[in-house]
Protein backbone atom coordinates (compact mmCIF):
# COMPACT_ATOMS: atom_id res chain seq x y z
CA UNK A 1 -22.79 20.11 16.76
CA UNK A 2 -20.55 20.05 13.48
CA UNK A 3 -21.47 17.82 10.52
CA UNK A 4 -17.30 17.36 10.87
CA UNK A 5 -15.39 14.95 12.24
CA UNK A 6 -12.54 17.53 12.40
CA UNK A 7 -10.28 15.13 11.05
CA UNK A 8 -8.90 17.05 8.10
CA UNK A 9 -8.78 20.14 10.14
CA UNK A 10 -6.76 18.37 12.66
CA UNK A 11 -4.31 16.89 10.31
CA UNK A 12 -3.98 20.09 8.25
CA UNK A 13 -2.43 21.27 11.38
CA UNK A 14 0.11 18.32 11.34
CA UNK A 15 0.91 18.79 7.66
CA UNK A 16 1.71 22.83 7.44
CA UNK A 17 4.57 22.50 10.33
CA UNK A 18 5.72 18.84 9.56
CA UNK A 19 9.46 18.33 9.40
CA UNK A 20 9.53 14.65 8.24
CA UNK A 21 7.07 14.32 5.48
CA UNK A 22 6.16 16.37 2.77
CA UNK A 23 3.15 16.32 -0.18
CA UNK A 24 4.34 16.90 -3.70
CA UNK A 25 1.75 18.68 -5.43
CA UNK A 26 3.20 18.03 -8.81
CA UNK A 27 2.96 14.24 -8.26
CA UNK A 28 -0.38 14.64 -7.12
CA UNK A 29 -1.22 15.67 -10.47
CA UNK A 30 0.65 13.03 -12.11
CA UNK A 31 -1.18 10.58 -10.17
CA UNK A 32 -4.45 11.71 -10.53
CA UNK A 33 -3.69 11.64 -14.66
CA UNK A 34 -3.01 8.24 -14.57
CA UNK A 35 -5.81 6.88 -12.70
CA UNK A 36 -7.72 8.63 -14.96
CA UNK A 37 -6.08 7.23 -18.02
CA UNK A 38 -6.21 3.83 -16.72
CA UNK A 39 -9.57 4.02 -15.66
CA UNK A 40 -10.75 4.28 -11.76
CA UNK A 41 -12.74 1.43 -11.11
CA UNK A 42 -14.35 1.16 -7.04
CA UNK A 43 -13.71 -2.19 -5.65
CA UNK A 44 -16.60 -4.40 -4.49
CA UNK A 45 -17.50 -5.34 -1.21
CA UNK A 46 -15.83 -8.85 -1.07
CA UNK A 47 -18.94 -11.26 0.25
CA UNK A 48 -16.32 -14.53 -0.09
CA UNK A 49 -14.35 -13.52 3.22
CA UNK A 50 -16.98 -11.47 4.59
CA UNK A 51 -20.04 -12.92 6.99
CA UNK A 52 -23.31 -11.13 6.01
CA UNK A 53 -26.76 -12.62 6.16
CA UNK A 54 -28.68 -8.75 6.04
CA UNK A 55 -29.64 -8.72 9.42
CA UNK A 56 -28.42 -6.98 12.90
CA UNK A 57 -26.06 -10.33 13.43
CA UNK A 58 -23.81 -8.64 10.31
CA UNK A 59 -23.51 -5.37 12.32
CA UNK A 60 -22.11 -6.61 15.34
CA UNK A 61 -20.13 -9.21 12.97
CA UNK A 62 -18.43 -5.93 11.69
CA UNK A 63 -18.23 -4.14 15.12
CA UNK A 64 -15.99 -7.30 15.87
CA UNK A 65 -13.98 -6.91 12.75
CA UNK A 66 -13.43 -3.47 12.78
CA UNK A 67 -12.22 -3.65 16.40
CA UNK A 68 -9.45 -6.11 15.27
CA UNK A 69 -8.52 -4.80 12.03
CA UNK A 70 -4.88 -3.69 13.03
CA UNK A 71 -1.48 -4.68 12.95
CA UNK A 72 -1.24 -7.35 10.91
CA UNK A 73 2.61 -6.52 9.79
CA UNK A 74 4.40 -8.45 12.40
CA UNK A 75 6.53 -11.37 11.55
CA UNK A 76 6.55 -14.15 11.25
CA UNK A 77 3.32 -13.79 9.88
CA UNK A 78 -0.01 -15.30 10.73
CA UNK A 79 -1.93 -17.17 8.39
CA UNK A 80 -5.12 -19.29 8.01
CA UNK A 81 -6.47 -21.55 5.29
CA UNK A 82 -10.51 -20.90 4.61
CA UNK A 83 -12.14 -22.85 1.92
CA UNK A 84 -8.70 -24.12 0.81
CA UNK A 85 -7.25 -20.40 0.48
CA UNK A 86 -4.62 -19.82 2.43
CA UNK A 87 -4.82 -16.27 3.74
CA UNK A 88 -2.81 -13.24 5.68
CA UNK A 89 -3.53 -9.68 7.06
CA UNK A 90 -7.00 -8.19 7.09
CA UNK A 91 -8.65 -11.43 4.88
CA UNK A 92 -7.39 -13.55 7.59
CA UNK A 93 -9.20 -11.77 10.19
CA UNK A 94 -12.63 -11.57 7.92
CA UNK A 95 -12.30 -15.11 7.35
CA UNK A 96 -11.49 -16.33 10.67
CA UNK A 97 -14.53 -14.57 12.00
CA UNK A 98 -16.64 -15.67 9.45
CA UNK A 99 -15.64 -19.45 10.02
CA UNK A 100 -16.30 -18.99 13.86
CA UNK A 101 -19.72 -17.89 12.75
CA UNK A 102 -20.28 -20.81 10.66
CA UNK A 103 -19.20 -23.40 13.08
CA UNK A 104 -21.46 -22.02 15.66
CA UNK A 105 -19.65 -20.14 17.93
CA UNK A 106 -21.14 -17.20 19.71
CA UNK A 107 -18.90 -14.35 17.87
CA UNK A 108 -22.33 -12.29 17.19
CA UNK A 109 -22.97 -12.42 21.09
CA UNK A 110 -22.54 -9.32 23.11
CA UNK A 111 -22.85 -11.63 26.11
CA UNK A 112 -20.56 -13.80 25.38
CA UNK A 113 -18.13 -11.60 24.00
CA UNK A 114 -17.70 -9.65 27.45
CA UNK A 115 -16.39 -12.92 28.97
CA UNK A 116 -15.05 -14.30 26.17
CA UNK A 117 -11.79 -16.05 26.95
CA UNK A 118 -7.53 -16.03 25.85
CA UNK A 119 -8.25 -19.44 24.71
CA UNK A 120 -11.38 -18.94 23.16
CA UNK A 121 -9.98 -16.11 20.86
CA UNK A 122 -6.74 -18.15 20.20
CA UNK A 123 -8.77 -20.54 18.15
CA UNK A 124 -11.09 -18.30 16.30
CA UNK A 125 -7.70 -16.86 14.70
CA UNK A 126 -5.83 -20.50 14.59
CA UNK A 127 -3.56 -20.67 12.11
CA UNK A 128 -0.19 -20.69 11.16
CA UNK A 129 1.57 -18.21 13.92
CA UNK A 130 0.19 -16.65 16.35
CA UNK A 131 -2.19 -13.41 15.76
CA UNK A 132 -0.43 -10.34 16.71
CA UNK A 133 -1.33 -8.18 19.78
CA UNK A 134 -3.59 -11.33 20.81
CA UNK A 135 -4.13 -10.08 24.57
CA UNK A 136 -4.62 -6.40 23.34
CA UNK A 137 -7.53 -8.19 20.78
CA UNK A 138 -9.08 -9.66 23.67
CA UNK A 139 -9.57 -6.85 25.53
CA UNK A 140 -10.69 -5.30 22.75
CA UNK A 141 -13.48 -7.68 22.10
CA UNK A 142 -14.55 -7.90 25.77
CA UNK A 143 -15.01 -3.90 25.50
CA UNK A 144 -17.05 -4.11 22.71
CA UNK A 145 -19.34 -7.06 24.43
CA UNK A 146 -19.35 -5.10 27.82
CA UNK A 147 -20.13 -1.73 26.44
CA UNK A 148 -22.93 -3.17 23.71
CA UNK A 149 -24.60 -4.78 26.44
CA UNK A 150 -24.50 -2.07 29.21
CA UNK A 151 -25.59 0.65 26.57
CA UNK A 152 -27.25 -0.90 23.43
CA UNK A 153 -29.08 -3.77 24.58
CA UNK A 154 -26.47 -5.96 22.79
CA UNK A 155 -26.69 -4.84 19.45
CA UNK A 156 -24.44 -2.78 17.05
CA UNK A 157 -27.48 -1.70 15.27
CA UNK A 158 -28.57 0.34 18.56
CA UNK A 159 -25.69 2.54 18.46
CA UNK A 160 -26.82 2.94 14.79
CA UNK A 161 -29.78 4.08 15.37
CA UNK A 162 -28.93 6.14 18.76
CA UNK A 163 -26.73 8.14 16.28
CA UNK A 164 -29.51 8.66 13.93
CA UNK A 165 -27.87 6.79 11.14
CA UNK A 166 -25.32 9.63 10.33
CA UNK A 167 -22.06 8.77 9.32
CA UNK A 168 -20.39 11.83 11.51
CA UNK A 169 -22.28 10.50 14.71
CA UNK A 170 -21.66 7.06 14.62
CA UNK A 171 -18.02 7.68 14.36
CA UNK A 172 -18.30 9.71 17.33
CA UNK A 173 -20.14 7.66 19.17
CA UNK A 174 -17.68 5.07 18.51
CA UNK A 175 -14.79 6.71 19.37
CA UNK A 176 -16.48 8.00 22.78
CA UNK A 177 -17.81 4.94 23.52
CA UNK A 178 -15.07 2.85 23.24
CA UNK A 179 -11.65 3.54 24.89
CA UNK A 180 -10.28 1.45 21.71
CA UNK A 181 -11.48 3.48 18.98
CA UNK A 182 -10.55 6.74 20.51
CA UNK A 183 -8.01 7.04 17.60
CA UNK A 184 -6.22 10.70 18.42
CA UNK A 185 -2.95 11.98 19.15
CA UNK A 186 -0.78 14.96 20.39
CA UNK A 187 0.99 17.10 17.86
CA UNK A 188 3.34 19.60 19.46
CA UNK A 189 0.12 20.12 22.10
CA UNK A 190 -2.71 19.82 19.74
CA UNK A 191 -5.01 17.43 19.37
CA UNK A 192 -5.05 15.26 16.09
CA UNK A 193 -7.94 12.91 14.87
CA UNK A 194 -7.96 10.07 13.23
CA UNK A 195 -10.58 7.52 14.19
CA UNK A 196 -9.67 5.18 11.29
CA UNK A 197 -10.93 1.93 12.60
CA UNK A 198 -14.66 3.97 13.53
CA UNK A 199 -14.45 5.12 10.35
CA UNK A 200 -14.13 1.92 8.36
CA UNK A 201 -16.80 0.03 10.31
CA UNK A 202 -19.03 3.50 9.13
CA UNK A 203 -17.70 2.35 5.78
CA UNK A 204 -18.51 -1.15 5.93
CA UNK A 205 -21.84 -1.28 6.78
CA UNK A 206 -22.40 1.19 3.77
CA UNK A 207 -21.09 -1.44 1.27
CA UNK A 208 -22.26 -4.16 2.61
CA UNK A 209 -25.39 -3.34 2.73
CA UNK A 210 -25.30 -1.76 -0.08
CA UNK A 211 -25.81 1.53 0.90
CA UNK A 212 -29.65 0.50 2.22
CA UNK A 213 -31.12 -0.64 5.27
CA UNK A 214 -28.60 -0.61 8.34
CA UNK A 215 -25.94 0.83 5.68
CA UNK A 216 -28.60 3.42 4.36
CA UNK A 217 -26.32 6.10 6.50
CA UNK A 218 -26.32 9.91 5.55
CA UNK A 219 -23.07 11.92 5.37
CA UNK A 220 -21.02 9.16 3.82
CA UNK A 221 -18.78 12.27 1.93
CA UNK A 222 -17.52 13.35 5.11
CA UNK A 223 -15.63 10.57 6.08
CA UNK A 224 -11.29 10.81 5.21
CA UNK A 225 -9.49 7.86 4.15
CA UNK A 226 -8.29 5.67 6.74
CA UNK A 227 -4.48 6.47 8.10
CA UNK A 228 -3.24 3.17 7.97
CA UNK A 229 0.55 1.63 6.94
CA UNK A 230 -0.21 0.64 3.34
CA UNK A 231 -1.97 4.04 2.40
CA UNK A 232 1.21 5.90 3.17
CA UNK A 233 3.56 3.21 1.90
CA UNK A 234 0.87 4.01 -1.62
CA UNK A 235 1.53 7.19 -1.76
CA UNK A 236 5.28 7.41 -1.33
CA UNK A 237 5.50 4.13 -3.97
CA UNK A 238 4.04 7.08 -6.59
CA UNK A 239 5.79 10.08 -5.36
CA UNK A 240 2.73 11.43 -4.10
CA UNK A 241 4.74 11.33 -0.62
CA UNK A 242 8.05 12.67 0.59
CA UNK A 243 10.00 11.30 3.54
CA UNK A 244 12.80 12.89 4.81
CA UNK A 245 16.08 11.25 4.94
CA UNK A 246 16.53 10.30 8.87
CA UNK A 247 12.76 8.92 8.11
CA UNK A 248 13.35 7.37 5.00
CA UNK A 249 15.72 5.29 6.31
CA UNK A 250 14.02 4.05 9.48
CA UNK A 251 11.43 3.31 7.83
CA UNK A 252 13.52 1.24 4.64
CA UNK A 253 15.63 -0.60 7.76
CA UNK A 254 12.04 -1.68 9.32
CA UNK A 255 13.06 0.62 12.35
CA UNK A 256 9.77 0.66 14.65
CA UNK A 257 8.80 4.00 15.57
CA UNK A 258 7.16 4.62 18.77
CA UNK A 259 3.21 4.86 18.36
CA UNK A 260 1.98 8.55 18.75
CA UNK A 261 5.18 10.15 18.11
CA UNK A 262 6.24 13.13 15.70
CA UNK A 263 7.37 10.94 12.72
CA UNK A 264 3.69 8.13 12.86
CA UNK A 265 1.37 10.99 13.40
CA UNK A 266 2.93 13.12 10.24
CA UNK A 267 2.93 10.23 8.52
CA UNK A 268 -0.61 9.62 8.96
CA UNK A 269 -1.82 13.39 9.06
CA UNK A 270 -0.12 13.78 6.05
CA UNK A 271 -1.69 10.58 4.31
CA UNK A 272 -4.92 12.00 5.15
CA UNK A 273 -4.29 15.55 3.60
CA UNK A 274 -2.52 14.07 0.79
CA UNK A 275 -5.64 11.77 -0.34
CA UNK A 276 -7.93 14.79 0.02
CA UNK A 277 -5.82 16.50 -2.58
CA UNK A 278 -6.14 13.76 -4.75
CA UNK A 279 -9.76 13.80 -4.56
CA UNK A 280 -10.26 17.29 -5.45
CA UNK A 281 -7.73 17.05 -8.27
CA UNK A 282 -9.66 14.01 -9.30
CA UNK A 283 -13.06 16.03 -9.19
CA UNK A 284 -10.72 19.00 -11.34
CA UNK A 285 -10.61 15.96 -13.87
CA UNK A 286 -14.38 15.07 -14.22
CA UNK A 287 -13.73 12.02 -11.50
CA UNK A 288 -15.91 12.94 -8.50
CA UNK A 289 -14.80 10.21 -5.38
CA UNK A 290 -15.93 9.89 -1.63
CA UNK A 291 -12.73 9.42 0.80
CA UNK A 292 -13.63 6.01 1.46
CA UNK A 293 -13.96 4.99 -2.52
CA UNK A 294 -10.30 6.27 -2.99
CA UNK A 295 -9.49 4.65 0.27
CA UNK A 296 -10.37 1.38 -0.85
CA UNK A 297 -8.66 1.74 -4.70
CA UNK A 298 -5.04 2.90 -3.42
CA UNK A 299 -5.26 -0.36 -0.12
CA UNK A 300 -5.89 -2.63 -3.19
CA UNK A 301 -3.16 -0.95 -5.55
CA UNK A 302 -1.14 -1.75 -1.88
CA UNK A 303 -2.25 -5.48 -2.41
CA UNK A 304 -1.61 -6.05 -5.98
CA UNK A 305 2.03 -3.83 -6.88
CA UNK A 306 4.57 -5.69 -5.02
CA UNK A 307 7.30 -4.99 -7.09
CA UNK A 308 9.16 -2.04 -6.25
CA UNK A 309 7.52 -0.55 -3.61
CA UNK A 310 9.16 0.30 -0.55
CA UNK A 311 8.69 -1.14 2.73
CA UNK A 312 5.72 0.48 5.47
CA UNK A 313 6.49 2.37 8.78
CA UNK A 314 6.40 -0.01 11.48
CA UNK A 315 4.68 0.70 14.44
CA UNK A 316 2.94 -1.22 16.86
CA UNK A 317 -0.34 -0.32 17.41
CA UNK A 318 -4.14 -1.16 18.08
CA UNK A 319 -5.25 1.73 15.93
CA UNK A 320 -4.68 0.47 12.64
């Protein structure tokens, strides 16, 4: 079997016949100089909004959060208050989990999870608004309790160690495992990988573990980044990415485009490709980066530069 996920292979498909996004090289460069010049600095893992006590009870914690961590766009939008923060997006989901967890609930709970019910999963994510997709979360989460317990004995860290603590395997197993995290699409009748949400729980039990024990996982440098909306909206912000004009302007007008089509997947095939460039331009400069290192810097340069950056593409999805 290859030590590949065929994710870049799949997307490099995508990106040499694409007809509504383009990479410019040249901005690439430019970029990559002033990361560099700034200094490149990996974000943390973020313990505050974050459950993790070290044991198997934080792997299935992140199995749970990794299965929800989509969509979080839709307005008006939903937001909870956690220690007196009030919070939106992916924190908001962290959090919420992590308070369930605190206040007792049985989250962690394969069990529980497979018969877990509307109501139930309405107030975990209480708030202001509703969470979006809510009925598509819950069958998410009663997937992940139903298939845990049928083929892992309950545990997240099972299906770690059935894929022999490889990075590559895990995100298979993930993705073949569970309808939800089989993250591919067509592309003018080829296949095209993804598997961003299996990859980021791969990612997440590396850093929060620290890169030992149940995040002690070999292959970490063949992960990609993770084709979201902000890494894309990123990249055009800089230059890095070109949209063509019918695109361009769906996407400034917050036109939603249908999920698997022509302009989403060349978005996201071409986000992929694009941040591999980077990388290797980076290691050109001295500056040697896994995927999911620059992954994490350009979601938090998403966060922080709100000025001047142009809107995401819209599209509503469970994959990211």
């Amino acid at each position: 079997m290859s030590d590949s996920l065929d994710v870049l292979e799949t997307c490099r498909f995508v990106v040499g016949r694409s007809e509504n996004v383009c990479i410019d090289q040249e901005a690439v460069e430019k970029f990559c100089r002033k990361l560099v010049g700034q200094g490149i600095e990996v974000p943390a893992w973020d313990f505050r909004h974050h459950f993790f006590d070290g044991t198997e009870r934080t792997a299935n914690y992140l199995l749970v959060l990794d299965g929800l961590n989509f969509c979080f766009w839709v307005e008006p939008r939903w937001e909870i208050e956690y220690e007196g923060e009030k919070l939106r997006g992916y924190f908001a989901l962290a959090s919420s989990l992590k308070r369930t967890v605190e206040e007792g609930f049985p989250i962690l709970e394969a069990e529980h999870l497979r018969k877990i019910s509307l109501s139930e999963l309405r107030h975990i994510f209480r708030g202001r608004e509703e969470i979006p997709l809510l009925e598509e979360r819950l069958n998410i989460v009663r997937e992940i309790g139903e298939v845990l317990t049928r083929r892992y004995g309950g545990q997240a860290c099972s299906l770690v160690k059935k894929a022999r603590k490889r990075a590559v395997d895990l995100v298979r197993r993930l993705a073949g495992d569970f309808s939800s995290f089989w993250d591919e699409a067509s592309y003018r009748g080829h296949a095209v990988r993804f598997y961003k949400r299996a990859q980021i729980f791969v990612a997440d039990l590396y850093w929060s573990f620290g890169g030992e024990g149940w995040g002690d996982l070999a292959g970490m440098e063949t992960l990609t980044v993770f084709a979201d909306y902000k890494l894309p909206q990123v990249l055009r912000h800089v230059g890095v990415l070109k949209y063509g004009p019918d695109l361009a302007k769906k996407v400034d007008e917050g036109v939603l485009l249908p999920a698997g089509g022509a302009e989403e997947v060349e978005i996201r095939a071409n986000t992929v490709w694009a941040a591999d460039l980077i990388s290797r331009s980076l290691e050109g400069m001295g500056v040697s980066l896994r995927a999911f290192e620059l992954d994490s810097i350009l979601w938090n340069m998403g966060r922080r530069e709100k000025l001047g950056v142009k809107p995401h593409h819209r599209v509503l999805t469970a994959f990211y």
